[in-house]
Protein backbone atom coordinates (compact mmCIF):
# COMPACT_ATOMS: atom_id res chain seq x y z
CA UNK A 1 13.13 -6.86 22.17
CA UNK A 2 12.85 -8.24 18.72
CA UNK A 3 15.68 -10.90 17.19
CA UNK A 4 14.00 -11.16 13.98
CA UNK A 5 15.08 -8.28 11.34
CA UNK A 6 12.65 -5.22 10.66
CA UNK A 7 12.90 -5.41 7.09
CA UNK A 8 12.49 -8.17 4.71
CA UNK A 9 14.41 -6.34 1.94
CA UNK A 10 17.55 -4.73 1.38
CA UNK A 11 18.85 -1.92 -0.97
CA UNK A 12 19.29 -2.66 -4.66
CA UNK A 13 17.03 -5.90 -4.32
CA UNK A 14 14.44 -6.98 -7.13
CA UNK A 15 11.11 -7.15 -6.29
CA UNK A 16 7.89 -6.75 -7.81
CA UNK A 17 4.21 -5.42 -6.61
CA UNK A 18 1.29 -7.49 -6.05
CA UNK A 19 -1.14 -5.56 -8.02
CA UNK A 20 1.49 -5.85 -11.05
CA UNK A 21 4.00 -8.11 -10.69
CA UNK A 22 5.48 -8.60 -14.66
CA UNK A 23 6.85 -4.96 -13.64
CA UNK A 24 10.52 -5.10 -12.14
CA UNK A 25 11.50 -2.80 -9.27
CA UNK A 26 14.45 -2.47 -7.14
CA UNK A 27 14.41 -1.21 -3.57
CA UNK A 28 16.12 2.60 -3.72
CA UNK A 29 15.43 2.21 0.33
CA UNK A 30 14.06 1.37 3.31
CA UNK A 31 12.26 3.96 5.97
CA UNK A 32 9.81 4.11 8.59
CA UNK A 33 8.45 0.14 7.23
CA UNK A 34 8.03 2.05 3.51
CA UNK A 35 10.29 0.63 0.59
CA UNK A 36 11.07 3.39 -2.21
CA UNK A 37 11.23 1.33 -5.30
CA UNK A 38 12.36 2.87 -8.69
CA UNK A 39 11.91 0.98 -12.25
CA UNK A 40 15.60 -0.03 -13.28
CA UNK A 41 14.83 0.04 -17.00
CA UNK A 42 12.99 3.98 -17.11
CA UNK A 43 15.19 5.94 -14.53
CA UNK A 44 12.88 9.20 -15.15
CA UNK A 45 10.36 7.76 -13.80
CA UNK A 46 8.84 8.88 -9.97
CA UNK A 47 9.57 5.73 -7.78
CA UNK A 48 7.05 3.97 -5.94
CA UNK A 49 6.30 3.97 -2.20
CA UNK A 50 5.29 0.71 -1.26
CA UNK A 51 4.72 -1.29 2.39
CA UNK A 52 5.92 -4.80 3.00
CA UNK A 53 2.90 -6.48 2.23
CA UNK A 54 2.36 -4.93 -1.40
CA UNK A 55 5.68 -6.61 -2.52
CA UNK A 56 6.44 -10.23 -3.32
């Protein structure tokens, strides 16, 4: 059994992708080790599925 926690980010965190980090996103949620991540400032915008590793 694992103690550590299965995800590194939470709801309504900031984060930003790897392959363009000046861009802002917040974590919408968390399923199945895929973050949904919308763009705070352009709310009509499609969100972005991202894995762990493609966020710092």
């Amino acid at each position: 059994m694992r103690d550590e926690k299965e995800n590194k980010y939470v709801a309504g965190d900031t984060v930003y992708a790897k392959v363009n980090p000046e861009v802002k996103l917040v974590v919408r949620r968390y399923i199945h080790r895929i973050y949904y991540c919308q763009f705070p400032n352009e709310l009509g915008r499609k969100e972005l599925a991202l894995f762990e590793r493609e966020l710092v």
